[in-house]
Protein backbone atom coordinates (compact mmCIF):
# COMPACT_ATOMS: atom_id res chain seq x y z
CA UNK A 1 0.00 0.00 0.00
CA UNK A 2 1.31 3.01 -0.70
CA UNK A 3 2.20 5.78 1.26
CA UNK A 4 -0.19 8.83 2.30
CA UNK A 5 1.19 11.97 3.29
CA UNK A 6 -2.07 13.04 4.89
CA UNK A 7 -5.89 11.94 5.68
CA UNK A 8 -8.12 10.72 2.77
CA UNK A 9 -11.57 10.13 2.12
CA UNK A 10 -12.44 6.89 1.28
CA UNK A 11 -16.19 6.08 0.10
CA UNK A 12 -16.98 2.44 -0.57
CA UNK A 13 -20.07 2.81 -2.84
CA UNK A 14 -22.46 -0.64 -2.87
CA UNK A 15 -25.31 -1.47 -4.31
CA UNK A 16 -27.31 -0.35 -1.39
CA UNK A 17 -25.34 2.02 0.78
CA UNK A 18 -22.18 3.72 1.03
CA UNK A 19 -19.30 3.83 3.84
CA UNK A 20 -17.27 6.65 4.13
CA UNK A 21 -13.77 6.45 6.35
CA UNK A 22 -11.80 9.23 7.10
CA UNK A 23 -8.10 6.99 6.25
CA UNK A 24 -4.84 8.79 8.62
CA UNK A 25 -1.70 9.01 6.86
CA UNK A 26 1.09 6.60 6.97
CA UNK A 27 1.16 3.17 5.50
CA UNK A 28 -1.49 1.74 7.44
CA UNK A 29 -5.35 1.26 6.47
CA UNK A 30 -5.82 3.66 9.90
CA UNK A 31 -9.73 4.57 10.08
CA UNK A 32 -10.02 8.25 11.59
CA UNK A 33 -13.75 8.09 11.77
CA UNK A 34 -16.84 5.95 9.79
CA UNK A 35 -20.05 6.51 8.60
CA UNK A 36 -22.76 4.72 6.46
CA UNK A 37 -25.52 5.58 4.43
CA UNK A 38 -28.33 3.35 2.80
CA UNK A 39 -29.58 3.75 -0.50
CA UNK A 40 -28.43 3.48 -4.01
CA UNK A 41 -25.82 5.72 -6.04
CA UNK A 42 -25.82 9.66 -5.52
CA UNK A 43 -28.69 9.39 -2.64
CA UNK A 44 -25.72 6.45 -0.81
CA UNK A 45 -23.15 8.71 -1.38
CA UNK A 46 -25.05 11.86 -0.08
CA UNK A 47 -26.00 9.88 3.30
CA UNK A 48 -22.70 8.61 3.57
CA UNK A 49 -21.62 12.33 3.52
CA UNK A 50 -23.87 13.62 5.87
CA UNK A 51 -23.13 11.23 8.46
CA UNK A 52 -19.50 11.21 8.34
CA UNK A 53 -19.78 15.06 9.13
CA UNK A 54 -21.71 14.30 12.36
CA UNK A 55 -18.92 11.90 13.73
CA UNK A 56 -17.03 15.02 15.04
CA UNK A 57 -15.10 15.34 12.16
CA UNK A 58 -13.45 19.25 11.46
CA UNK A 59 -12.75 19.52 8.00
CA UNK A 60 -12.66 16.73 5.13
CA UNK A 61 -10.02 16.41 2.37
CA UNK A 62 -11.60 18.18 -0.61
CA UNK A 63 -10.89 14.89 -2.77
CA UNK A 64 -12.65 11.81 -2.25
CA UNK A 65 -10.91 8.18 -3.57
CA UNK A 66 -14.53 6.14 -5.22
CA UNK A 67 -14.34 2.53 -4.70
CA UNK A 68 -17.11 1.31 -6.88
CA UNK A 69 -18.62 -2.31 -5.83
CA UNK A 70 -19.06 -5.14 -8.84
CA UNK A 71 -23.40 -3.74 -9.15
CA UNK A 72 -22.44 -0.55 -11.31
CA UNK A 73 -19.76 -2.49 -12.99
CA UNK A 74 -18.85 -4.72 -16.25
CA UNK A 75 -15.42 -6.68 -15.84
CA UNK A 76 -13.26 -7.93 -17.81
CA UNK A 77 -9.86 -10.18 -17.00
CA UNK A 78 -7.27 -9.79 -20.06
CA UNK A 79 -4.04 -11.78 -20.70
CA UNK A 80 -1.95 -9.34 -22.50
CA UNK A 81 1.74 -8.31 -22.83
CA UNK A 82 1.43 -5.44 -24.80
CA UNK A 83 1.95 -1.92 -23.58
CA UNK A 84 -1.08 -0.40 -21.39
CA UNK A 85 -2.06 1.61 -24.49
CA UNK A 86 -2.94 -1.48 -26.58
CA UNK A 87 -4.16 -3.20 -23.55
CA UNK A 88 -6.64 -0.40 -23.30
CA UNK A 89 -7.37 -0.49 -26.83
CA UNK A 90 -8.43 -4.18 -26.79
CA UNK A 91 -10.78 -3.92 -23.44
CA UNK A 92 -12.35 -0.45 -25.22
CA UNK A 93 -12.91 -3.11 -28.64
CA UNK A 94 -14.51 -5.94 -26.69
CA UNK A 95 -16.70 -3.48 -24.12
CA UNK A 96 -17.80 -2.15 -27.19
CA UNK A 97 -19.01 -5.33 -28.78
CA UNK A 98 -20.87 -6.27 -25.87
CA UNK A 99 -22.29 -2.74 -24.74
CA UNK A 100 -22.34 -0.84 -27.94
CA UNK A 101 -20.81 2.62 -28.35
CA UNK A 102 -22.57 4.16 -25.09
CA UNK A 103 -20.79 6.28 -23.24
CA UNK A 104 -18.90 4.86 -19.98
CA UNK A 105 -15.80 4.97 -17.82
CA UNK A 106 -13.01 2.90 -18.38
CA UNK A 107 -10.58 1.69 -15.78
CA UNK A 108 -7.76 -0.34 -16.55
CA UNK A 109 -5.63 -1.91 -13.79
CA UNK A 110 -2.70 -4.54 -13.63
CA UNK A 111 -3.42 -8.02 -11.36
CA UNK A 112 -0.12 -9.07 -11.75
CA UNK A 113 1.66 -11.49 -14.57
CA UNK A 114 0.46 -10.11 -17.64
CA UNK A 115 -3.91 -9.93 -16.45
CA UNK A 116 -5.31 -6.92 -16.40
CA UNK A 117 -8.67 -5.97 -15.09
CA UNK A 118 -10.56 -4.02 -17.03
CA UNK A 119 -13.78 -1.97 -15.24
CA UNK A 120 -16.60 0.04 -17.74
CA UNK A 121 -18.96 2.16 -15.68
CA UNK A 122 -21.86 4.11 -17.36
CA UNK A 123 -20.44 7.33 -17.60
CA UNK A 124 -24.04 8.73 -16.33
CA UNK A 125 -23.30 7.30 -13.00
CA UNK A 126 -20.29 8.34 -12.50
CA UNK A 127 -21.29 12.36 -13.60
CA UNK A 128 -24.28 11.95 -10.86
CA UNK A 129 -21.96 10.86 -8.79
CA UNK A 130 -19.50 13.87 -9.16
CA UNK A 131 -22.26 16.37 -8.61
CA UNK A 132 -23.38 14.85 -5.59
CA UNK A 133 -19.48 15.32 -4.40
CA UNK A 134 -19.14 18.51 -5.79
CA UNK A 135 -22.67 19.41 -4.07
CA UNK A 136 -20.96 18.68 -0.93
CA UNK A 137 -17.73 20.44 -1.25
CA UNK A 138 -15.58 17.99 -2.72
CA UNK A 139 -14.02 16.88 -6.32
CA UNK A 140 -13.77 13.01 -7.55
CA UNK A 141 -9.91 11.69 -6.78
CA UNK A 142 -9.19 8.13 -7.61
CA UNK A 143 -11.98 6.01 -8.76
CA UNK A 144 -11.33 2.34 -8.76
CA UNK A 145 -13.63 -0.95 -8.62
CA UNK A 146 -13.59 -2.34 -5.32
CA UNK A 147 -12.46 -5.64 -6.61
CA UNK A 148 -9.16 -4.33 -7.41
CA UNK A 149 -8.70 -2.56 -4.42
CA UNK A 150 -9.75 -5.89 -2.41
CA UNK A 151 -7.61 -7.73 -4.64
CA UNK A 152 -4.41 -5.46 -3.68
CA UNK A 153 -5.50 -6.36 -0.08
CA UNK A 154 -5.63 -10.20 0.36
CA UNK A 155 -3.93 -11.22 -3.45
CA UNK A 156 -0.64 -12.16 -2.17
CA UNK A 157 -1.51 -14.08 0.37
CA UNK A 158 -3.10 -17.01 -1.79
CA UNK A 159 -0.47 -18.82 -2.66
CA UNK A 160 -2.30 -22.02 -3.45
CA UNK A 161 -1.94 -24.29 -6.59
CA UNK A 162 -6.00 -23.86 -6.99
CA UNK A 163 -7.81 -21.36 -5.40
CA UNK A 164 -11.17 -20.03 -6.03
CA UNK A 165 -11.77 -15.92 -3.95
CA UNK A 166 -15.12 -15.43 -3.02
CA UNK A 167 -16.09 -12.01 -2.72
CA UNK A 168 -19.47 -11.39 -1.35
CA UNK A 169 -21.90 -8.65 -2.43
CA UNK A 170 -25.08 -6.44 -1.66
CA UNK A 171 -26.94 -8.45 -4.65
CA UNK A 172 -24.91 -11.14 -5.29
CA UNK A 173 -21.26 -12.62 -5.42
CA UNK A 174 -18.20 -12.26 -7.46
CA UNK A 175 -15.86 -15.31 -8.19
CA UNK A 176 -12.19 -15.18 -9.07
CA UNK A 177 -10.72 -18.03 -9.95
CA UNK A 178 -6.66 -18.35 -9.44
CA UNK A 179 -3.94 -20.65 -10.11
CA UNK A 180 -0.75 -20.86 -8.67
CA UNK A 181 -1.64 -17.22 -7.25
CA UNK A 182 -2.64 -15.65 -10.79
CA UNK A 183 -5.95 -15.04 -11.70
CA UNK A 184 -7.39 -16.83 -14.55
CA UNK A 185 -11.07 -16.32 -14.96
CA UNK A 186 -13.50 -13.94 -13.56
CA UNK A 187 -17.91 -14.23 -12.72
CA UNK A 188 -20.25 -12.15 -11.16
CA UNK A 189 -22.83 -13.95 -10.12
CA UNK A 190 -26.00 -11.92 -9.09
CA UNK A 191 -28.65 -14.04 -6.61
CA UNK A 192 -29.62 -13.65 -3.04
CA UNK A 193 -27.16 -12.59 -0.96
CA UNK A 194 -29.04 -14.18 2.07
CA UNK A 195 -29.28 -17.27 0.34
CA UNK A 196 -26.35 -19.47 1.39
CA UNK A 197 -27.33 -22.17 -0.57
CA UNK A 198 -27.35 -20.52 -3.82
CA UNK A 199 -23.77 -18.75 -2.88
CA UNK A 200 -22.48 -22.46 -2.40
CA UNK A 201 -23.85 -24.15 -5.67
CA UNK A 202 -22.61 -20.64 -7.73
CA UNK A 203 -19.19 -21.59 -6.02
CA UNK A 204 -19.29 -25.40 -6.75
CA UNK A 205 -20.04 -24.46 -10.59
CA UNK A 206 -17.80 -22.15 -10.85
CA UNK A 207 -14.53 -24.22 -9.31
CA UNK A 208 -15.02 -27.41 -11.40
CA UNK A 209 -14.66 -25.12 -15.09
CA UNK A 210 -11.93 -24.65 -16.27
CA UNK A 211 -9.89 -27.45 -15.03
CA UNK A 212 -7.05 -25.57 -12.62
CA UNK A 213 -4.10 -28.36 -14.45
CA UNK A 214 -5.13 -26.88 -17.64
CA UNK A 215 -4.69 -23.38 -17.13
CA UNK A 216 -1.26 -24.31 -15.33
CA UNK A 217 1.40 -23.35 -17.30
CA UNK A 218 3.40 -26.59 -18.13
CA UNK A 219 6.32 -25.63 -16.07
CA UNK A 220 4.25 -25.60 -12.99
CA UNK A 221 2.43 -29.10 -14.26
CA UNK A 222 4.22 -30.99 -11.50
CA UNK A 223 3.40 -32.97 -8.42
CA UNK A 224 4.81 -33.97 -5.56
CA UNK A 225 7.12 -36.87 -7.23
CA UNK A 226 7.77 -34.91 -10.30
CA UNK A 227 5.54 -36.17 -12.92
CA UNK A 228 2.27 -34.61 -13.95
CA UNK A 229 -0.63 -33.12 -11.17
CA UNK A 230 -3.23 -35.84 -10.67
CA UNK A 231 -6.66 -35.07 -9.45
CA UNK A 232 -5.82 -36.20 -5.91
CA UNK A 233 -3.09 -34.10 -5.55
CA UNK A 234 -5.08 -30.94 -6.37
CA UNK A 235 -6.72 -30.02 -3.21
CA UNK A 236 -8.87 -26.96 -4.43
CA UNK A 237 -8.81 -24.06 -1.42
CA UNK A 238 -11.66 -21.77 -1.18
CA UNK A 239 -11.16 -18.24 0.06
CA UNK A 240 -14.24 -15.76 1.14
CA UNK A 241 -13.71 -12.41 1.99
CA UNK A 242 -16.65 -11.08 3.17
CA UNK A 243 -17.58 -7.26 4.04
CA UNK A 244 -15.98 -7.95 7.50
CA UNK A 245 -12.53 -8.02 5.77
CA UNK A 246 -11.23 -11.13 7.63
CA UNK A 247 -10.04 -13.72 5.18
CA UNK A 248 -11.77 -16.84 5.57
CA UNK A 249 -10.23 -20.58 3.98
CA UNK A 250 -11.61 -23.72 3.32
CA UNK A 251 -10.21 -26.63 1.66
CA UNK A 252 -12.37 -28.52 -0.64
CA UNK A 253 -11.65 -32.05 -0.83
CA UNK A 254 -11.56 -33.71 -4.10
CA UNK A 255 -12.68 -37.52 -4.60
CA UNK A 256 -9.39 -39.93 -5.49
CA UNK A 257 -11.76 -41.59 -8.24
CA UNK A 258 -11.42 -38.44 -10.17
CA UNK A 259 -14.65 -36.37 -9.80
CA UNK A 260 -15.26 -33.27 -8.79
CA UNK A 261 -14.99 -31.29 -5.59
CA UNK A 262 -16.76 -33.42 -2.64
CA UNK A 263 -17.33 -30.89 0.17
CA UNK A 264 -15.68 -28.29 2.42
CA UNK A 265 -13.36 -29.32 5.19
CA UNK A 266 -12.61 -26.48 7.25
């Protein structure tokens, strides 16, 4: 994390509320002061506001740093060496196939060995947003998909051969699948979020496709006596990281026959 030189705002913006945290400087994630707000977009952000200036706080920064959550978002994980230009390029090519030539917000950020994550938000969103800041005294800083900034967080320490990160929403769940620590495929998965037993068979799809040995480059193909991973050997680890911020991990077991994952072992 990198250092701050003095206090920022932070607003975490979800699907239906908003917490703002007054972060100290240092290296530290050091929370000054809290507050929430309920609702959805500019009227969460507004509420957020309000309250945070009722916490005894003085004065605010006059920039705020917008983590969006994965509701207002459309991602996209890209394998590319190129430069960041022609990364950009490519994600601005396939958003465009998929959402047509609408006007949006484009963030492009590096997840380490070559992936990139690539973020569209409507770009009427994010201008209601900015008024709503500017209507309380304040200009848009850094604005980032929470995913990333999660991903920053906790990414380096899953170290496992096949991991899937669970990250659990206001209206849903988004799954990101990783192999030997990189991430390799990406879902959001919108159900329920009371629903446990929808969040476990969305998990349980999601970790048997693709095959974790097949996305393995072939240098890292190897088991424990040398030769090639077998099924047994590939206990899959599942990681959920939910809005408390405490990683949680489970190992799922897999069957020796060759099938899928069995069950979670704790």
């Amino acid at each position: 994390m990198p250092l701050r030189w003095r206090p920022e705002l932070w607003l975490d913006l979800r699907a239906r509320g908003c917490q703002a945290r007054l972060i100290g400087a240092g290296w530290r994630e050091r929370s000054l002061a809290a507050a929430s707000g309920s609702g959805r977009g500019a009227a969460a952000l507004g509420a957020a506001l309000s309250a945070l200036r009722l916490a005894d706080v003085e004065v605010l920064p006059g920039q705020a740093r917008l983590r969006v959550a994965d509701e207002y978002l459309l991602h996209l994980l890209l394998h590319h060496d190129g430069s960041h230009a022609q990364v950009r390029q490519e994600a601005q090519q396939r958003f465009r196939a998929v959402l047509g030539d609408g006007a949006r917000h484009l963030m492009l950020l590096p997840m380490g060995r070559q992936r990139w994550l690539a973020s569209a938000l409507e770009a009427a969103d994010l201008a209601t947003w900015t008024e709503t800041l500017q209507h309380a005294g304040l200009r848009a800083g850094r604005i980032e998909p929470l995913l990333h900034a999660e991903w920053q967080r906790v990414g380096r320490q899953i170290r496992d051969a096949d991991a899937v990160l669970v990250l659990p929403r206001d209206e849903g769940a988004t799954l990101l699948r990783l192999i030997d620590g990189e991430p390799v495929d990406l879902a959001w998965e919108r159900f329920d979020s009371e629903d446990s037993a929808s969040l476990e068979r969305r998990v349980r799809a999601f970790a048997r496709l693709p095959q974790g040995r097949r996305r393995r480059p072939a240098w890292a193909q190897t088991g424990s006596g040398g030769g090639l991973l077998t099924e047994a050997e590939e206990a899959q680890v599942i990681y959920l990281l939910p809005e408390s911020g405490t990683l949680c991990r489970y190992v799922r077991e897999r069957s020796g026959s060759g099938g899928g994952p069995d069950g979670l072992a704790g």
